[in-house]
N, C-alpha and C. Protein backbone atom coordinates (compact mmCIF):
# COMPACT_ATOMS: atom_id res chain seq x y z
N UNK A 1 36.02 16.54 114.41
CA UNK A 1 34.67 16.05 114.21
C UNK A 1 34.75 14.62 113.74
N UNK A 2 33.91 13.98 114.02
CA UNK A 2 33.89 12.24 113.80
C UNK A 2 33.56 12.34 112.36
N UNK A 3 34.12 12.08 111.46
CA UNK A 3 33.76 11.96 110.06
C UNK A 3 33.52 10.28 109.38
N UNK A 4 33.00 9.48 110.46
CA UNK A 4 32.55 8.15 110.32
C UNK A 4 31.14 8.42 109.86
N UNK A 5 30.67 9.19 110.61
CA UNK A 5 29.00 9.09 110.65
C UNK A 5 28.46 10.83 109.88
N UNK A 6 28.06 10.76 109.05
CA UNK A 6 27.11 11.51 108.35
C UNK A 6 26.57 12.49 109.50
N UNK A 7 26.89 14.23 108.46
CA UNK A 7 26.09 15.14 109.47
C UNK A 7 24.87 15.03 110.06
N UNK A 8 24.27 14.22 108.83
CA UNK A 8 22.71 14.26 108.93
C UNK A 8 22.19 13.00 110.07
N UNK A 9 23.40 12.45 110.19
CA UNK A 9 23.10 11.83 112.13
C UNK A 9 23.05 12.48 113.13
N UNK A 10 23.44 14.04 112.99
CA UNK A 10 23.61 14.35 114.19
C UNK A 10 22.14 15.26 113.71
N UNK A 11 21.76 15.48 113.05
CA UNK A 11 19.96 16.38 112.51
C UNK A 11 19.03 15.16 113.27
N UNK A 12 18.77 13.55 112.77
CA UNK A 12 18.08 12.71 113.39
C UNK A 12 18.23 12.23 114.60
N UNK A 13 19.76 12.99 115.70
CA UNK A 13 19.90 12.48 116.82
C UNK A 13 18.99 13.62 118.04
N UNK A 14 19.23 15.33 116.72
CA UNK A 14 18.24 16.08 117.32
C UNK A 14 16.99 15.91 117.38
N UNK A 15 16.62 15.45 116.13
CA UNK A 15 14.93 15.41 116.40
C UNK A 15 14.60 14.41 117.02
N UNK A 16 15.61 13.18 116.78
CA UNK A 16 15.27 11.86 117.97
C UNK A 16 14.62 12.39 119.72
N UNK A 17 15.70 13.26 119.87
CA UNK A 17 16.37 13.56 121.57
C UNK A 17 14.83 14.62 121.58
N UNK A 18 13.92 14.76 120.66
CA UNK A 18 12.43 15.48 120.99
C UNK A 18 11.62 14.62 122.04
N UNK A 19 12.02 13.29 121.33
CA UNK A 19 10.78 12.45 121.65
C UNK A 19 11.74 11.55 122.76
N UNK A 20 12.93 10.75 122.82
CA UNK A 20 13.95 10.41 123.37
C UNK A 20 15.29 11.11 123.62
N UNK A 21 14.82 12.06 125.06
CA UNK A 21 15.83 13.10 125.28
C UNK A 21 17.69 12.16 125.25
N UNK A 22 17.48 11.18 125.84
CA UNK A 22 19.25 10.71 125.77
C UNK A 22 19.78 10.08 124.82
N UNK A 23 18.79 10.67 123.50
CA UNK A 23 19.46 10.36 122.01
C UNK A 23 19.86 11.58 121.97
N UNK A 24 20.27 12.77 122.48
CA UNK A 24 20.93 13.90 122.29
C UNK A 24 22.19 13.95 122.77
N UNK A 25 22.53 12.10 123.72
CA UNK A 25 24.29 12.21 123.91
C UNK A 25 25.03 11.78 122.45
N UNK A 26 24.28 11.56 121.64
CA UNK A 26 25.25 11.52 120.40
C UNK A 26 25.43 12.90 119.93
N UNK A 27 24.91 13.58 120.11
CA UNK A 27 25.47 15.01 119.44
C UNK A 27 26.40 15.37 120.78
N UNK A 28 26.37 15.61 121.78
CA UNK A 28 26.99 15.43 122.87
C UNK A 28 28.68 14.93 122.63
N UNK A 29 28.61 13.32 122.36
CA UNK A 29 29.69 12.66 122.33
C UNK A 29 30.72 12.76 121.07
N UNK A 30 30.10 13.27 120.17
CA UNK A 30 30.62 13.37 118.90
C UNK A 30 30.97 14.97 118.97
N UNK A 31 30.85 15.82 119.37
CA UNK A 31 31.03 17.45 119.72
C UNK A 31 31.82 17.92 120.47
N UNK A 32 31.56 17.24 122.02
CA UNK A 32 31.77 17.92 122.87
C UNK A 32 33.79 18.29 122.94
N UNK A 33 34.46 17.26 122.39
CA UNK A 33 35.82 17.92 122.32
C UNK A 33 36.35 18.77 121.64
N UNK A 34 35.37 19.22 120.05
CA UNK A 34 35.60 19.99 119.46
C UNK A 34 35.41 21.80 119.54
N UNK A 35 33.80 21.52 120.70
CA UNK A 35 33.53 22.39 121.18
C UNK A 35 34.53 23.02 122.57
N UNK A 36 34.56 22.22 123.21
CA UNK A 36 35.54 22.43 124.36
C UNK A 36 36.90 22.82 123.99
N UNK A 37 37.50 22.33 122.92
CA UNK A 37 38.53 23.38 122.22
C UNK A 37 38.47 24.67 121.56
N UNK A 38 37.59 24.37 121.30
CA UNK A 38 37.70 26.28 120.92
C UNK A 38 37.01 27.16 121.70
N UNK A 39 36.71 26.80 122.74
CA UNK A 39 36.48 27.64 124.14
C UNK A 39 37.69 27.92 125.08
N UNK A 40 38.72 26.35 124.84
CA UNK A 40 39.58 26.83 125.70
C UNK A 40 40.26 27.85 124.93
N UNK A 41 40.59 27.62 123.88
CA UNK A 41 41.41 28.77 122.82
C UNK A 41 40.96 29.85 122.72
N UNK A 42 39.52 30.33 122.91
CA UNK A 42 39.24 31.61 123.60
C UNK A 42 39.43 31.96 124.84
N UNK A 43 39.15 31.39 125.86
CA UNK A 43 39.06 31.80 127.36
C UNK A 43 40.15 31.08 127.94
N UNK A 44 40.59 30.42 127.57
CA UNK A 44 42.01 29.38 128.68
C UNK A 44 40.75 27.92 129.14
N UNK A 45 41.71 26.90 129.47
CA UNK A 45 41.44 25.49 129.45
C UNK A 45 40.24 25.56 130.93
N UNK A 46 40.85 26.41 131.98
CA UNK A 46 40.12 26.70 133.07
C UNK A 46 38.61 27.13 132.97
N UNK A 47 38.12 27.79 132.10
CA UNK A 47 36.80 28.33 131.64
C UNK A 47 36.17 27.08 130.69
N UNK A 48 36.99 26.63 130.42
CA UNK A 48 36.50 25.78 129.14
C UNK A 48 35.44 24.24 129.45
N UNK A 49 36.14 24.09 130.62
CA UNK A 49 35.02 22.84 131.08
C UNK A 49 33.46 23.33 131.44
N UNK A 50 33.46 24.43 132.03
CA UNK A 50 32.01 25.16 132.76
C UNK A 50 31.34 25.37 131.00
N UNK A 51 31.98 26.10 130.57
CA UNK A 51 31.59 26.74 129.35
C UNK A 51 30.92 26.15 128.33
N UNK A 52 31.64 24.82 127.94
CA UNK A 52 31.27 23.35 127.09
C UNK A 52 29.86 23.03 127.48
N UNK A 53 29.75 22.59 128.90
CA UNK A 53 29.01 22.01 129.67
C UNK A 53 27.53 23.32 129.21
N UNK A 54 28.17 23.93 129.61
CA UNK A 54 26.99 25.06 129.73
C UNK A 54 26.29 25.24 128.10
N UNK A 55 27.30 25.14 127.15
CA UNK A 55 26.92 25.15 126.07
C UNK A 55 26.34 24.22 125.15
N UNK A 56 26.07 23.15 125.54
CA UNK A 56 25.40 21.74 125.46
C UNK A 56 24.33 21.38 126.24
N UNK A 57 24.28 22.22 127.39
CA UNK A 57 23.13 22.29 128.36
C UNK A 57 22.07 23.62 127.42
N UNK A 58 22.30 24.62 126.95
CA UNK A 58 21.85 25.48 126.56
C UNK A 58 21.20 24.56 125.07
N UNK A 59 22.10 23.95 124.51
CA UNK A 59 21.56 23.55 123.19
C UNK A 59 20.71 21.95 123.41
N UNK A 60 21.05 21.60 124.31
CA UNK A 60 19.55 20.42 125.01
C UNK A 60 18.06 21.29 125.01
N UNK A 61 17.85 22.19 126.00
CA UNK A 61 17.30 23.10 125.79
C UNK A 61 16.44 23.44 124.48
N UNK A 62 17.18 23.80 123.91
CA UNK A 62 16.98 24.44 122.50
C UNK A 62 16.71 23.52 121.52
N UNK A 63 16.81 22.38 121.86
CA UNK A 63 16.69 21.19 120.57
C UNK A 63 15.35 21.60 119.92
N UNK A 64 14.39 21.50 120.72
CA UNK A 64 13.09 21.62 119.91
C UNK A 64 13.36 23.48 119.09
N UNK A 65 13.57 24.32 119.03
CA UNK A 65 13.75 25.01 118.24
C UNK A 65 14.79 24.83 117.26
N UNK A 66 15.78 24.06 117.32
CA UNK A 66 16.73 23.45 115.98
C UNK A 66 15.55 22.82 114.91
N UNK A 67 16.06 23.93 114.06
CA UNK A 67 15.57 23.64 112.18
C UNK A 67 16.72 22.85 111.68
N UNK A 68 15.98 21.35 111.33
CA UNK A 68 16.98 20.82 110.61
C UNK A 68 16.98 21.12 108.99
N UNK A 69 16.18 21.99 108.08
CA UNK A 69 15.92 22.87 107.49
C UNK A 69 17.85 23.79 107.20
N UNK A 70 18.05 24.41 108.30
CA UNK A 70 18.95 25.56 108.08
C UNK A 70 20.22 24.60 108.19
N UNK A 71 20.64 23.63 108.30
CA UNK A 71 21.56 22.84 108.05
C UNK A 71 22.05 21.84 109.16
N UNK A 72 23.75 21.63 109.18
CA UNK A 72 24.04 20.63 109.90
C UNK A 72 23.96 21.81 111.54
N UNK A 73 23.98 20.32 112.01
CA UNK A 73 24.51 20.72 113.66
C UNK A 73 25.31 21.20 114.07
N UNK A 74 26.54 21.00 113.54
CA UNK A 74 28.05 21.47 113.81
C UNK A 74 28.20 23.14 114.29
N UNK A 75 27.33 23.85 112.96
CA UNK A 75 27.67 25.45 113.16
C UNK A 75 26.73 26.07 114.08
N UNK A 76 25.31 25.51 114.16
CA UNK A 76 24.16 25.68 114.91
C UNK A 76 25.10 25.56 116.86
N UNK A 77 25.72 24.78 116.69
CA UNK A 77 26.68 24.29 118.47
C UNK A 77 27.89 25.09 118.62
N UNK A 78 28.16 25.95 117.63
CA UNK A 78 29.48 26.66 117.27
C UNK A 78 28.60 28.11 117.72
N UNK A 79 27.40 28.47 117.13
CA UNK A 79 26.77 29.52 117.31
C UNK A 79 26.47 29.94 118.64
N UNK A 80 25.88 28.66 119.63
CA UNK A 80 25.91 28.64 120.66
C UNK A 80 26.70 28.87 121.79
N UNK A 81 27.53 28.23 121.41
CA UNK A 81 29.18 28.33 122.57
C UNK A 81 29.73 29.89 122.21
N UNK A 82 29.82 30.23 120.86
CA UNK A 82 29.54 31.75 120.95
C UNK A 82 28.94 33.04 121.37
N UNK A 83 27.82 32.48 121.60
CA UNK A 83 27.08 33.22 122.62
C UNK A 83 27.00 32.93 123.78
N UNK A 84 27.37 31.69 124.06
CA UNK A 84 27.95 31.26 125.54
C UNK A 84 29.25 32.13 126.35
N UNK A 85 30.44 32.34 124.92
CA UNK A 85 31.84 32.75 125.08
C UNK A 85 31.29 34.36 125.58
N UNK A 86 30.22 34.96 124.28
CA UNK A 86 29.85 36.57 124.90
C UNK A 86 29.20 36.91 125.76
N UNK A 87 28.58 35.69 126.72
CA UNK A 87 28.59 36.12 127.86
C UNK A 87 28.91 36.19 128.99
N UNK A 88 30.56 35.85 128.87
CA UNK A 88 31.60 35.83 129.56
C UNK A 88 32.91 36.82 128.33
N UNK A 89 32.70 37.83 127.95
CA UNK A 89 33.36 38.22 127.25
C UNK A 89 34.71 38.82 128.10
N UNK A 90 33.87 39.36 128.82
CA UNK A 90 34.95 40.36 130.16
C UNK A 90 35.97 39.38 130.40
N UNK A 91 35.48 38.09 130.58
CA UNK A 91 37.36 37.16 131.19
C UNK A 91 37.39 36.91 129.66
N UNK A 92 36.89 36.98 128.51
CA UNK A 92 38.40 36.75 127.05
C UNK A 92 38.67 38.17 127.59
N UNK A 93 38.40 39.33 127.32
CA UNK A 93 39.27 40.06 127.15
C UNK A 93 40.71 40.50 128.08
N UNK A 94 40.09 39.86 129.25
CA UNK A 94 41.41 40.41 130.77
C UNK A 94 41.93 38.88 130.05
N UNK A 95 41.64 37.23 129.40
CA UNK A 95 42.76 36.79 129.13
C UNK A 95 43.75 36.97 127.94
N UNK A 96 42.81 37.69 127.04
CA UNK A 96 44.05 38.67 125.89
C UNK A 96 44.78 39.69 126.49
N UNK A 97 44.54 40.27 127.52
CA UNK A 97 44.97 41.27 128.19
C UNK A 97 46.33 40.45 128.79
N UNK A 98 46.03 39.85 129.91
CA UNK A 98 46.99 39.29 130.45
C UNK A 98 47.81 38.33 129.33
N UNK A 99 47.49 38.07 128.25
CA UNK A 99 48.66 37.49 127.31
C UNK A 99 49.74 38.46 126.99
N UNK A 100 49.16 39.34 126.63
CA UNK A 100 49.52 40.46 125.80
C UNK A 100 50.72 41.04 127.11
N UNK A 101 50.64 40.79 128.21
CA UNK A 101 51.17 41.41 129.29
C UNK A 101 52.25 40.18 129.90
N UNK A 102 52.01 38.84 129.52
CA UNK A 102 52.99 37.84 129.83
C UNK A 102 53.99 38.02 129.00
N UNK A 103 55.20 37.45 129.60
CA UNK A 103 56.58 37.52 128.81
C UNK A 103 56.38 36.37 128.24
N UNK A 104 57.72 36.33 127.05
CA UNK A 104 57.49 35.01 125.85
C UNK A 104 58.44 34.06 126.47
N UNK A 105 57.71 32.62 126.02
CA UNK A 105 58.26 31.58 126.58
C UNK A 105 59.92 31.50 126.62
N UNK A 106 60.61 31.13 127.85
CA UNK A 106 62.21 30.86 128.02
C UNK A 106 62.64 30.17 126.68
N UNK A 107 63.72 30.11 126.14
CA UNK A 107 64.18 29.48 124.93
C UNK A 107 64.05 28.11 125.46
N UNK A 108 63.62 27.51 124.36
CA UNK A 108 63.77 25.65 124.41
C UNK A 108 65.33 25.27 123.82
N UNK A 109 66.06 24.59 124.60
CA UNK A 109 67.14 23.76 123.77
C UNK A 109 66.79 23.49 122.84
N UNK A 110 67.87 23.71 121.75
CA UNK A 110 68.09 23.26 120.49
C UNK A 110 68.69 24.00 119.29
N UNK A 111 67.89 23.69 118.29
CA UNK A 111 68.62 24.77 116.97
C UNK A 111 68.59 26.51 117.54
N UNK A 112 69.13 27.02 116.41
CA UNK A 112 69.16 28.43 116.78
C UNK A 112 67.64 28.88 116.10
N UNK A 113 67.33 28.84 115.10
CA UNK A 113 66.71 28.73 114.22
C UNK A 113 64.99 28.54 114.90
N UNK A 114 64.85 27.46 115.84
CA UNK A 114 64.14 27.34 116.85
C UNK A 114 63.60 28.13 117.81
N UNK A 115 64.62 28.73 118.31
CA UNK A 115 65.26 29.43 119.22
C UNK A 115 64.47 30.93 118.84
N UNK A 116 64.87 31.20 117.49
CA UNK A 116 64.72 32.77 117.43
C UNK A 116 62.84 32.62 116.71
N UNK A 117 62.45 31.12 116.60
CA UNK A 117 61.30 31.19 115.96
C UNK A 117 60.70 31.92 116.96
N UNK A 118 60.78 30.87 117.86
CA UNK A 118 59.95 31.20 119.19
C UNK A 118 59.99 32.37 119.96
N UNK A 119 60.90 32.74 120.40
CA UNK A 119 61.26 34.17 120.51
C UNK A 119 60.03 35.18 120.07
N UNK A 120 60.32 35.28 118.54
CA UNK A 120 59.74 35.87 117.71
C UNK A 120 58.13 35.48 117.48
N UNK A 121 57.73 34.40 118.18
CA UNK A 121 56.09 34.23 118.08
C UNK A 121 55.84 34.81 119.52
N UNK A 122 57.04 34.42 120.61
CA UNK A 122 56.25 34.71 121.93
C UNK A 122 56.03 36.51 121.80
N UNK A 123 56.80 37.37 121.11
CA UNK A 123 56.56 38.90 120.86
C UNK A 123 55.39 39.10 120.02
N UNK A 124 55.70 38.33 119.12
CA UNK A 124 54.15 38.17 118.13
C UNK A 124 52.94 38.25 119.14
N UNK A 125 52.88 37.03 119.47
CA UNK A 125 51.59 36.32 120.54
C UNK A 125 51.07 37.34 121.74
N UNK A 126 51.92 38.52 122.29
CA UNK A 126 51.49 39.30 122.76
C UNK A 126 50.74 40.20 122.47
N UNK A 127 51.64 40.81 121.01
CA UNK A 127 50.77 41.85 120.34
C UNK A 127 49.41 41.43 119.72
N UNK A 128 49.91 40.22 119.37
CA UNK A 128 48.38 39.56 118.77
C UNK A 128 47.54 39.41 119.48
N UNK A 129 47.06 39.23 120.84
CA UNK A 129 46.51 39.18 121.90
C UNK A 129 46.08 40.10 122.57
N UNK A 130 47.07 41.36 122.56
CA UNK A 130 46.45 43.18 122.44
C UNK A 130 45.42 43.30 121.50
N UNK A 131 45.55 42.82 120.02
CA UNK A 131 44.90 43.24 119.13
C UNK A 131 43.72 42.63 119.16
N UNK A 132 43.59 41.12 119.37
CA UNK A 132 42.40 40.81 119.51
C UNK A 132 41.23 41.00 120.17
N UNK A 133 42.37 41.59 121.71
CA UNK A 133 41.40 42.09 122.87
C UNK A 133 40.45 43.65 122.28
N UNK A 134 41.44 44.51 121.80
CA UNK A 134 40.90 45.61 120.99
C UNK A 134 39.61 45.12 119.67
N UNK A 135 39.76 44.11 118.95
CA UNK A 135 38.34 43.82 117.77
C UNK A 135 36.82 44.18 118.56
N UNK A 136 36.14 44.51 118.01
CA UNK A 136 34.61 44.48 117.94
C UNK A 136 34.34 42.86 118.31
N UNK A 137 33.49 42.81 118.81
CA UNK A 137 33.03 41.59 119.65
C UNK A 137 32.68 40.79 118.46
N UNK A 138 31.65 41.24 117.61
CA UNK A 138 31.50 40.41 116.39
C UNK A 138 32.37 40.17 115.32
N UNK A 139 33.50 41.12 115.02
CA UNK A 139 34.51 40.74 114.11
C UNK A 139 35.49 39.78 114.46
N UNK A 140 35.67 39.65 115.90
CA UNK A 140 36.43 38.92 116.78
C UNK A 140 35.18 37.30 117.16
N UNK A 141 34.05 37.21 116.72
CA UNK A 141 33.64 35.85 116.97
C UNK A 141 33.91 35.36 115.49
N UNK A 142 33.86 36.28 114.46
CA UNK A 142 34.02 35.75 113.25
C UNK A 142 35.11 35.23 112.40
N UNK A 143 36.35 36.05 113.10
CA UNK A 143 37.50 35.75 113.15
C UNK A 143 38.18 34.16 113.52
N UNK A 144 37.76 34.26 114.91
CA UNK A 144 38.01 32.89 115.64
C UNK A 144 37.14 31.93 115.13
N UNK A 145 36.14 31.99 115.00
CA UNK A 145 35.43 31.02 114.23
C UNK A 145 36.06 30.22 113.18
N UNK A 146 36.58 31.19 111.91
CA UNK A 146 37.35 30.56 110.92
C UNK A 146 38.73 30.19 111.15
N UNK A 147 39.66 30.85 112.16
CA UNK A 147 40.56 30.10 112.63
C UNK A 147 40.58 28.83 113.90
N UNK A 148 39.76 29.33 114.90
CA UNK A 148 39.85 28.15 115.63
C UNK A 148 39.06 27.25 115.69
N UNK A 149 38.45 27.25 115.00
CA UNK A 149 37.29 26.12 114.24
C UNK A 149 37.10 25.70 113.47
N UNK A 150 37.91 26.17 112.80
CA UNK A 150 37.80 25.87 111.09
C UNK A 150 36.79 25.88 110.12
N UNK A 151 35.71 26.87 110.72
CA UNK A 151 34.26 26.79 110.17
C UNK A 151 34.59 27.31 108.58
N UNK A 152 33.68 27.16 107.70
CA UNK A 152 33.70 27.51 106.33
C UNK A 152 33.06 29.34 106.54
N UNK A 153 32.99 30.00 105.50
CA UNK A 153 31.95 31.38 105.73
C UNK A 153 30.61 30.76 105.73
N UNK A 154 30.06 30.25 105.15
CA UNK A 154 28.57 29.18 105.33
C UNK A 154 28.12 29.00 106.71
N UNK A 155 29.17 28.10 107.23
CA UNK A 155 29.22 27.60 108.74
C UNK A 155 29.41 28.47 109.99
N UNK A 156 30.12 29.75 109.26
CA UNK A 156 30.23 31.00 110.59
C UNK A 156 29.15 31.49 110.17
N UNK A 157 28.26 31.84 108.82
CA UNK A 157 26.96 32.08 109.15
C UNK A 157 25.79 31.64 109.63
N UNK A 158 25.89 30.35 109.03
CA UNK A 158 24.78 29.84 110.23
C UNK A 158 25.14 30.03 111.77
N UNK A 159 26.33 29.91 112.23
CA UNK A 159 26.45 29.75 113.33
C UNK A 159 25.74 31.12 114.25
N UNK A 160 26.22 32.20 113.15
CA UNK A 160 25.56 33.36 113.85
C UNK A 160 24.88 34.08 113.52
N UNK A 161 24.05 33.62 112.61
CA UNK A 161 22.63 34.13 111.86
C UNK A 161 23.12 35.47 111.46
N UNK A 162 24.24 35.18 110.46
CA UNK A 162 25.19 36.40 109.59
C UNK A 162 25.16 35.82 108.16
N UNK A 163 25.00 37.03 107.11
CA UNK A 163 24.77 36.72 105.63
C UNK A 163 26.39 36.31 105.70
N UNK A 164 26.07 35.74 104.46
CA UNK A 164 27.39 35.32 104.35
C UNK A 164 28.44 36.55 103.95
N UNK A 165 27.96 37.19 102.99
CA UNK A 165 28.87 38.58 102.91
C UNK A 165 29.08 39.61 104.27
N UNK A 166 28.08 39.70 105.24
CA UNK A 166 28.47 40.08 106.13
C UNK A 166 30.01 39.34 106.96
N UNK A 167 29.96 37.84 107.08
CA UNK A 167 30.94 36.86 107.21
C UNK A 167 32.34 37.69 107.01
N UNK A 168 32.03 37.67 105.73
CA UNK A 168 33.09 37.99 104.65
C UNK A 168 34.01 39.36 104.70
N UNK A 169 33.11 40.31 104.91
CA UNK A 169 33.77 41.62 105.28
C UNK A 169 33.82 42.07 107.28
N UNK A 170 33.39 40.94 107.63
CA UNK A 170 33.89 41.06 109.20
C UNK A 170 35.28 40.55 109.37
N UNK A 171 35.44 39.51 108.45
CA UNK A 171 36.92 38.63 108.54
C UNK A 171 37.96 39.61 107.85
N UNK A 172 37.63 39.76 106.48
CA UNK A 172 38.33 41.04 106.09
C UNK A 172 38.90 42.07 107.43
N UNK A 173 38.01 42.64 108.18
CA UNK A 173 38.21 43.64 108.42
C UNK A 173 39.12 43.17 109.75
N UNK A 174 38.93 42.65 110.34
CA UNK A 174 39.52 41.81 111.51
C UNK A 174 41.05 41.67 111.02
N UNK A 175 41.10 41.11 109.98
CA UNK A 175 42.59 40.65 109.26
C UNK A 175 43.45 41.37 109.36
N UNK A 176 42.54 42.73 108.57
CA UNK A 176 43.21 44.04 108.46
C UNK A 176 43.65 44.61 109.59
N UNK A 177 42.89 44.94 110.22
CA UNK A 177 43.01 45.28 111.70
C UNK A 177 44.28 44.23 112.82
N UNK A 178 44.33 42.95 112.91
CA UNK A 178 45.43 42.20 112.88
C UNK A 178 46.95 42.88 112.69
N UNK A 179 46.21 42.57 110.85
CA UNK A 179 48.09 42.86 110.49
C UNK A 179 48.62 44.02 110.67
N UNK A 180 47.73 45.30 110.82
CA UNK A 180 48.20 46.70 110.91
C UNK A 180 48.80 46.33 112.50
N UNK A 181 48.11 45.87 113.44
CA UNK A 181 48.52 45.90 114.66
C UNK A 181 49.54 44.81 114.86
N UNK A 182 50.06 44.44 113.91
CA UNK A 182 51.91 43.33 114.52
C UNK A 182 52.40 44.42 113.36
N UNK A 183 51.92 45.62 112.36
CA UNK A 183 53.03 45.81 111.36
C UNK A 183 52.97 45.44 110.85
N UNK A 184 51.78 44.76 110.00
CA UNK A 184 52.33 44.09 108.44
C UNK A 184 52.94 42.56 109.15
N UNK A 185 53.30 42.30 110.08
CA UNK A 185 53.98 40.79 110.07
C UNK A 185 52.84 39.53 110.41
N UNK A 186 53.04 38.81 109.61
CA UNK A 186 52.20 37.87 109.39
C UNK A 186 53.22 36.45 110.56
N UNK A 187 51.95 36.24 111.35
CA UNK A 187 52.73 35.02 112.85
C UNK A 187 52.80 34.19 112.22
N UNK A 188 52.45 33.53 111.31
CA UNK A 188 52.41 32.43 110.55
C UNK A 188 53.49 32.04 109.62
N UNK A 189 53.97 33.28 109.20
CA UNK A 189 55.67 32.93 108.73
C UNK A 189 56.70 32.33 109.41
N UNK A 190 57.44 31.63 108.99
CA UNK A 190 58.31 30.85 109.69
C UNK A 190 59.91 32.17 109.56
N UNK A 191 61.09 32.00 110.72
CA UNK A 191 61.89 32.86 110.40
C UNK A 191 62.53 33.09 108.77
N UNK A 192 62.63 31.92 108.87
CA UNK A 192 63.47 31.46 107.00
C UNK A 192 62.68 32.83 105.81
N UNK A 193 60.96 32.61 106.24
CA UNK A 193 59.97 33.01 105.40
C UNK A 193 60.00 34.71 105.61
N UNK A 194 60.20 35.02 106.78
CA UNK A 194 59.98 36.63 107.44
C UNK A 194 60.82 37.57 106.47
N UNK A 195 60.02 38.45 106.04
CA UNK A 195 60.87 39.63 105.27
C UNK A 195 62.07 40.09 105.36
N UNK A 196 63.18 40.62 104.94
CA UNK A 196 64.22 40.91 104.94
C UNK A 196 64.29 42.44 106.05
């Protein structure tokens, strides 16, 4: 996110783009790569251009119903592409499917250490990719939200008109559900770090 310019530019670029629709390429220009990444990280890079597009076309649209009231823009365009992503849910799940079903990347030259990281994420990255395909549609937008977006619980609620404690015990439960399905192993450990 461009952290030059104040959220509350992108609130006056919405209500601008009421009265002067192509003051809405600043929310546009300042978004659109952030959004387009975490679409491809749900669906693959291939879905991700239609998807963006579509999800910025949907929230042009929608400007005149944006309350600048309920906060910044950021989670309000996060909310969107989310409901953009669920209605294409069927290709995330055949592309967790087909992860979960790809073999792990050939070893890269180099350390050993390297070597067995990777290994050990490409086995990870499968199961993790089973498991995600298996979440509840909403524990799984809430999930990704806070990882591949980095949204706050605040920001995944606005995004999806979820209390924040709801937030809270969807991520919980997702987690849980996660780690039972690799075993307790957390992908994020490095080999050095991995249990005995």
């Amino acid at each position: 996110m461009d952290q030059s310019r104040p959220p509350d530019g992108d609130v006056a670029a919405i209500v601008r783009s009421r009265r002067e629709p192509e003051a809405f390429a600043e929310v546009f220009h300042r978004h659109f790569d952030e959004i387009h990444g975490y679409i491809a990280r749900r669906l693959g890079a291939d879905a991700a251009d239609d998807l963006a597009a579509e999800t910025f076309l949907a929230a042009f649209r929608r400007r005149d119903r944006f309350d600048p009231r309920r906060g910044p823009v950021r989670p309000w365009l996060y909310g969107i592409a989310t409901n953009v992503v669920g209605l294409h849910r069927r290709a995330e799940r055949r592309h967790y499917r087909a992860l979960a079903r790809s073999p792990a990347e050939g070893p890269a030259p180099g350390h050993e250490e390297h070597v067995t990281g990777r290994v050990r994420a490409g086995e990870v990255g499968r199961d993790l990719a089973r498991a995600l395909a298996r979440l509840p549609a909403g524990d799984r937008d809430v999930l990704l939200l806070v990882a591949l977006a980095d949204l706050s619980y605040e920001e995944v609620a606005a995004a999806l008109d979820l209390k924040k404690g709801t937030v809270a015990s969807r991520l919980n439960r997702a987690r849980r559900e996660l780690r039972e399905a690799l075993g307790g192993t957390n992908p994020m450990l490095t080999t050095e770090e991995s249990p005995a």
